[in-house]
Every structure is written in structure tokens, then in C-alpha cells.
N, C-alpha and C. Protein backbone atom coordinates (compact mmCIF):
# COMPACT_ATOMS: atom_id res chain seq x y z
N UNK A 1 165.26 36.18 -61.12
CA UNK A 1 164.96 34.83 -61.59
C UNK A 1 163.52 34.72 -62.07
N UNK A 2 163.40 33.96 -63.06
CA UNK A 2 162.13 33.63 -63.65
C UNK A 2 161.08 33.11 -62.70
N UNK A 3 159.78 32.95 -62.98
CA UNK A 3 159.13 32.82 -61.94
C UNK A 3 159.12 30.60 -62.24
N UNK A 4 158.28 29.52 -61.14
CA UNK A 4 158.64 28.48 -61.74
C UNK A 4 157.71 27.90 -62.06
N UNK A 5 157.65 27.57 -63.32
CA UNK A 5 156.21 27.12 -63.74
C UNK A 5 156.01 25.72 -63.44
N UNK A 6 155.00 25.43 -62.79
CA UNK A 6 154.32 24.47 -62.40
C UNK A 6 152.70 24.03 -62.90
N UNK A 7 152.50 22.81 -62.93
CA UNK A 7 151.31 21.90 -62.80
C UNK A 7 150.13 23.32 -62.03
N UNK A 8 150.45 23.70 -61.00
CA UNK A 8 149.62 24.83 -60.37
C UNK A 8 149.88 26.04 -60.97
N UNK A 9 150.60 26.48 -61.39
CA UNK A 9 150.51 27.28 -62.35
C UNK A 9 149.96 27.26 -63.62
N UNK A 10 149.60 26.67 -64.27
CA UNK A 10 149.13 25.92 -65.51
C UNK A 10 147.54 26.04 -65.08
N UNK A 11 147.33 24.86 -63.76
CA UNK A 11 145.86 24.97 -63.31
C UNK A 11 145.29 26.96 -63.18
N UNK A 12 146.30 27.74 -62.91
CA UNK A 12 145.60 29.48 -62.72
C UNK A 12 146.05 29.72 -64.14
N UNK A 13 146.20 29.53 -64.64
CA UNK A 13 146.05 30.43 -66.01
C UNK A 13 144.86 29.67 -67.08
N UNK A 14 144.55 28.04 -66.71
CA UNK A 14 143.33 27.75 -67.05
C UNK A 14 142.17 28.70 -66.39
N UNK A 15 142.54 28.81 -64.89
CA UNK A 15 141.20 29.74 -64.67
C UNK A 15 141.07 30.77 -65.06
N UNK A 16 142.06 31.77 -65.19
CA UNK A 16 142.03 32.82 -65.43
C UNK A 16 141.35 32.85 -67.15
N UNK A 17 141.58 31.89 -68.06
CA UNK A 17 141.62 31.86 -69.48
C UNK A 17 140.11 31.30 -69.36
N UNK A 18 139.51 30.63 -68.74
CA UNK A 18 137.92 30.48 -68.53
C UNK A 18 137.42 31.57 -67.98
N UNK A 19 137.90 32.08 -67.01
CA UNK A 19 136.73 33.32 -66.13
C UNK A 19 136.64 34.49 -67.78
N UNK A 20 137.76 34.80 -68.56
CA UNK A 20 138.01 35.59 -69.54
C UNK A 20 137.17 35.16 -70.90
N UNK A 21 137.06 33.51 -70.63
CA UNK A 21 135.65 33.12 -71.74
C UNK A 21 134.31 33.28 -71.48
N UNK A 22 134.09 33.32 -70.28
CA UNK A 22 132.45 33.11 -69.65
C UNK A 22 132.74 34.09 -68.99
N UNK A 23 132.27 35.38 -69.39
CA UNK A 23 132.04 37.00 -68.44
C UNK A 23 130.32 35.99 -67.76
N UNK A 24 130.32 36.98 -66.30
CA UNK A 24 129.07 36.70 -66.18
C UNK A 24 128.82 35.09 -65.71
N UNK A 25 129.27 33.73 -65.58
CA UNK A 25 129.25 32.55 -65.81
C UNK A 25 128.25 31.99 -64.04
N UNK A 26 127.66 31.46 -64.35
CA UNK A 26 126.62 30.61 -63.19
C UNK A 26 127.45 30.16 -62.29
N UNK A 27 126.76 30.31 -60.94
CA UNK A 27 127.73 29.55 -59.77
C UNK A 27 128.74 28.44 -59.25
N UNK A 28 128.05 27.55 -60.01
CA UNK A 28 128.90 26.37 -60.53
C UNK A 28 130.24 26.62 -60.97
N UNK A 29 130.05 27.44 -62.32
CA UNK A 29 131.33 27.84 -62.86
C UNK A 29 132.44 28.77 -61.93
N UNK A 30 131.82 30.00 -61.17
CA UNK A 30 132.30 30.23 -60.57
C UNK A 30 133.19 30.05 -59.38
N UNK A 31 132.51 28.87 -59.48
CA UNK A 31 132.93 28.24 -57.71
C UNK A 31 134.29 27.49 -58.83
N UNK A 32 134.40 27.11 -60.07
CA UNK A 32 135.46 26.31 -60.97
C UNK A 32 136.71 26.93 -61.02
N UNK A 33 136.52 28.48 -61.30
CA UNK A 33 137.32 29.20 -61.44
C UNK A 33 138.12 29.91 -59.71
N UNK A 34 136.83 29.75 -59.25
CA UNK A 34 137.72 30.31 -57.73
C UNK A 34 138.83 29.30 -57.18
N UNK A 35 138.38 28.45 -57.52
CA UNK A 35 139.22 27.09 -57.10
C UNK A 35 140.34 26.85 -57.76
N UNK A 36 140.38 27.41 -59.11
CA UNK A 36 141.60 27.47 -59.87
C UNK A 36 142.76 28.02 -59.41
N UNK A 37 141.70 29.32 -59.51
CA UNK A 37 142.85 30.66 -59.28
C UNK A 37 143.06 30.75 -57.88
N UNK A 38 143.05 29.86 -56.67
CA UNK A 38 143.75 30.22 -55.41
C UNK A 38 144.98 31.34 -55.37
N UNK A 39 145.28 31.56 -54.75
CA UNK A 39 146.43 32.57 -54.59
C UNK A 39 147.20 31.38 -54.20
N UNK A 40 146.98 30.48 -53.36
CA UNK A 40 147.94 29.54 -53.03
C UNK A 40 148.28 28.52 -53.79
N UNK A 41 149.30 27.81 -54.49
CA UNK A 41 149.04 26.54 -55.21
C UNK A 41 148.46 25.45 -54.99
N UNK A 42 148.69 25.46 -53.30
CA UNK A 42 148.05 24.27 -52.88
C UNK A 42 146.80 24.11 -52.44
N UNK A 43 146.17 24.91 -52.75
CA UNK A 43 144.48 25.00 -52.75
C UNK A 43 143.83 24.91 -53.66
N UNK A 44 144.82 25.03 -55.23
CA UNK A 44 144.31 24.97 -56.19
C UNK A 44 143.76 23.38 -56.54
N UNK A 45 143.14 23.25 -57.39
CA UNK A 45 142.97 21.53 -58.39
C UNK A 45 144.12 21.03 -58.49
N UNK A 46 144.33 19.81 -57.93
CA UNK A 46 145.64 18.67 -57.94
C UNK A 46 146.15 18.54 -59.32
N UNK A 47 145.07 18.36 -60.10
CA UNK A 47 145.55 18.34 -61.43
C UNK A 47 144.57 18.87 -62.32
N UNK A 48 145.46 19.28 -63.86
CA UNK A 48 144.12 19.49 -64.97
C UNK A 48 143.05 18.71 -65.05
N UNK A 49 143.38 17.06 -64.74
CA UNK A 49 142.54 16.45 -65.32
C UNK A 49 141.12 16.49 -63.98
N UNK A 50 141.87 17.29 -62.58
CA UNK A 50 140.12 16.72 -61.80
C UNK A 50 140.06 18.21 -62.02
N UNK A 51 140.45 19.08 -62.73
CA UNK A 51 139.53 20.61 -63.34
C UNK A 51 138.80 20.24 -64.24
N UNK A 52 139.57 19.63 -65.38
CA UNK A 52 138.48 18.68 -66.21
C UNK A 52 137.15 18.25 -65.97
N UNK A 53 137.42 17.53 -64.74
CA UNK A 53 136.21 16.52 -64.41
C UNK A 53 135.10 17.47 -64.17
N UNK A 54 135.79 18.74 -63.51
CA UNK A 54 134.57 19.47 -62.61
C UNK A 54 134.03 20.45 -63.86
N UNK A 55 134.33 20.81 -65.27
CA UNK A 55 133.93 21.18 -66.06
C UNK A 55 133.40 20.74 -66.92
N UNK A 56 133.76 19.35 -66.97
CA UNK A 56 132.94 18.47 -67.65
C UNK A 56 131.55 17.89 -66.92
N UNK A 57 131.63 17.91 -65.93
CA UNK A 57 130.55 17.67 -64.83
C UNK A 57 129.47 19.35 -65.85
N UNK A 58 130.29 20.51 -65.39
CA UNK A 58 129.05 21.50 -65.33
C UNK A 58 128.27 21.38 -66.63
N UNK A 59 129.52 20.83 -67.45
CA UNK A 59 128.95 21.37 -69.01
C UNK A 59 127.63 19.81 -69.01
N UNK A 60 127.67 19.06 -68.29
CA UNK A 60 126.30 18.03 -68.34
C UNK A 60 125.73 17.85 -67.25
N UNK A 61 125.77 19.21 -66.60
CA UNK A 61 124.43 19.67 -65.73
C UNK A 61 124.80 18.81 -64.63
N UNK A 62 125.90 18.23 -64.01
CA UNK A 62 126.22 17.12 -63.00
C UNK A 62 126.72 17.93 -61.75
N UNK A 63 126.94 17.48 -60.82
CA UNK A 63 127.30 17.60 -59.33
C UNK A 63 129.22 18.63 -60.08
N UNK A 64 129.18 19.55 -59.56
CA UNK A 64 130.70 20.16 -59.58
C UNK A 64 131.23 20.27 -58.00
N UNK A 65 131.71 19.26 -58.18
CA UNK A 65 132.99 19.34 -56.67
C UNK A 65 133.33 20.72 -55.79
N UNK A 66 134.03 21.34 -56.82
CA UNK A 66 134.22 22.94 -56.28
C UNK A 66 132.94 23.29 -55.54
N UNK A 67 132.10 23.02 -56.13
CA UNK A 67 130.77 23.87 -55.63
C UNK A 67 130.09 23.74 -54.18
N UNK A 68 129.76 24.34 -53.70
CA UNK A 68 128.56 23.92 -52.51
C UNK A 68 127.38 24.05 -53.32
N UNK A 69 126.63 23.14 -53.62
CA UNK A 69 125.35 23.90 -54.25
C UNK A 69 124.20 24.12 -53.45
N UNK A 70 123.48 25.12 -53.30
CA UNK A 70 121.97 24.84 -52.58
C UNK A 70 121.19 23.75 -52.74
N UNK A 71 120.34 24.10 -51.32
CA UNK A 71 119.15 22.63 -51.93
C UNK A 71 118.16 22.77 -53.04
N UNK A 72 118.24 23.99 -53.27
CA UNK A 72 117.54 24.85 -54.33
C UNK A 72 118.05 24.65 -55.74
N UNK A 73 119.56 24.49 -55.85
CA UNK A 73 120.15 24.09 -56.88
C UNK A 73 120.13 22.86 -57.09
N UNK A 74 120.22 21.78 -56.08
CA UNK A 74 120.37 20.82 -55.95
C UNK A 74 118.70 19.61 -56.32
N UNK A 75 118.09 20.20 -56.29
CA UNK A 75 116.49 20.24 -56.29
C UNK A 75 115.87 20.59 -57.67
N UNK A 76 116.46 21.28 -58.29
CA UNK A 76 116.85 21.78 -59.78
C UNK A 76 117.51 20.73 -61.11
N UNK A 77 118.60 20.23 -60.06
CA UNK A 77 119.25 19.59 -61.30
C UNK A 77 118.51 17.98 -61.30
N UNK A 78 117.99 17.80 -59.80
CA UNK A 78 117.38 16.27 -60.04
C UNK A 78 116.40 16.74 -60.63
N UNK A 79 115.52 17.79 -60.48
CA UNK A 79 114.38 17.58 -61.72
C UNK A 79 114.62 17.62 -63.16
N UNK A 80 115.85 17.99 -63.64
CA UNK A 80 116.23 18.36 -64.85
C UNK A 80 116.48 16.83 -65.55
N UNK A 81 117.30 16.38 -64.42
CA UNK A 81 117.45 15.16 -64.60
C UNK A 81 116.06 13.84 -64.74
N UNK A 82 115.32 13.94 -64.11
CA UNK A 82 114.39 13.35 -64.25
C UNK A 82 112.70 14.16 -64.76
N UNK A 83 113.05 14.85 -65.80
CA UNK A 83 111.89 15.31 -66.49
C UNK A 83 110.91 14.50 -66.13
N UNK A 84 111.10 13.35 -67.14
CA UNK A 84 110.04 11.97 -67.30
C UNK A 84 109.07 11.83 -66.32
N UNK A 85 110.20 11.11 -65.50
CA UNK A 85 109.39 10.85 -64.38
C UNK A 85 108.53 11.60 -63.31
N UNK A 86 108.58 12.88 -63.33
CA UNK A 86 108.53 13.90 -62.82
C UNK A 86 106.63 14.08 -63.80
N UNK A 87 106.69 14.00 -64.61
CA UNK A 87 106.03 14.36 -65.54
C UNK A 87 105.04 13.25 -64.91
N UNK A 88 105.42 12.07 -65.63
CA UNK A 88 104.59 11.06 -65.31
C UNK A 88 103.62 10.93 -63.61
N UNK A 89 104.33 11.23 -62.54
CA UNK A 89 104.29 11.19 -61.43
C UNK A 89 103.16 12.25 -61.28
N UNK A 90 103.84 13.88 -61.89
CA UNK A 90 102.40 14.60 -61.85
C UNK A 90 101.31 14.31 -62.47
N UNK A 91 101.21 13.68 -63.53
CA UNK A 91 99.90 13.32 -64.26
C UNK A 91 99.16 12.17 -63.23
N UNK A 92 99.81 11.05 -62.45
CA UNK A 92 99.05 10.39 -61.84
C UNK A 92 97.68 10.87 -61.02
């Protein structure tokens, strides 16, 4: 018998078809794709659309769900995020 394609199935062959676009890809991403490709279905992303979210998150430098990020990473993206002020604050 054929194997049965599912919603979770769909979600691992998105990962697999991203890890195969981005050789090499930053932690974030990684942590996108591990989450995809569970071995289990039910560990995978509920749906395309909150894989979506969490790739659309990375691609604008935002918080990715999948991820644990460091405080180091985390410390990173608020400054990225707040250049300006950052700027301004050091010049005082």
C-alpha cells in the first residue's frame, strides 16, 4: 500500500525542500527545519501556515518559535532592531 499523505507529510518535504535550498543555513533556520522534519508527525508544525509564520519571522530578523535562541542571539536582534536608539543613547 501506498504510503498516506498527509498535512504532516507535506510539512517534511517542505523541510526537507528548504534544508536542500539553504546548505549551511543559521540556527534559527535550522532549528525551522528540525522541527519540520520530525520523524514523528506529531512533533512536526500543526500546519504550513505556523511554518510560514516561523519563516517569515526569520526572513525579518523576528523571534522564530522553533528556536531557543541565546541571550547572545537574543541581545543581537534587539540591537538590530533598535539601531537608532542605540546610537543615540551612545552618543549621549
Amino acid at each position: 500500500p501506498e504510503p498516506e499523505v498527509t498535512p504532516a507529510s507535506d510539512i517534511y518535504s517542505l523541510g526537507m525542500l528548504l534544508r536542500e535550498m539553504a546548505p549551511g543555513p543559521r540556527a534559527p533556520l535550522r532549528s525551522i527545519i528540525a522541527h519540520a522534519t520530525q520523524p514523528s508527525p506529531n512533533a512536526r508544525y500543526a500546519s504550513a501556515e505556523a511554518m510560514a509564520r516561523d519563516v517569515a519571522a526569520f526572513l525579518d530578523g523576528a523571534r522564530v518559535r522553533a528556536h531557543r535562541e541565546s541571550a547572545l542571539e537574543a541581545a543581537g536582534r534587539f540591537a538590530r532592531k533598535h539601531q537608532l536608539w542605540i546610537a543615540l543613547i551612545a552618543t549621549y
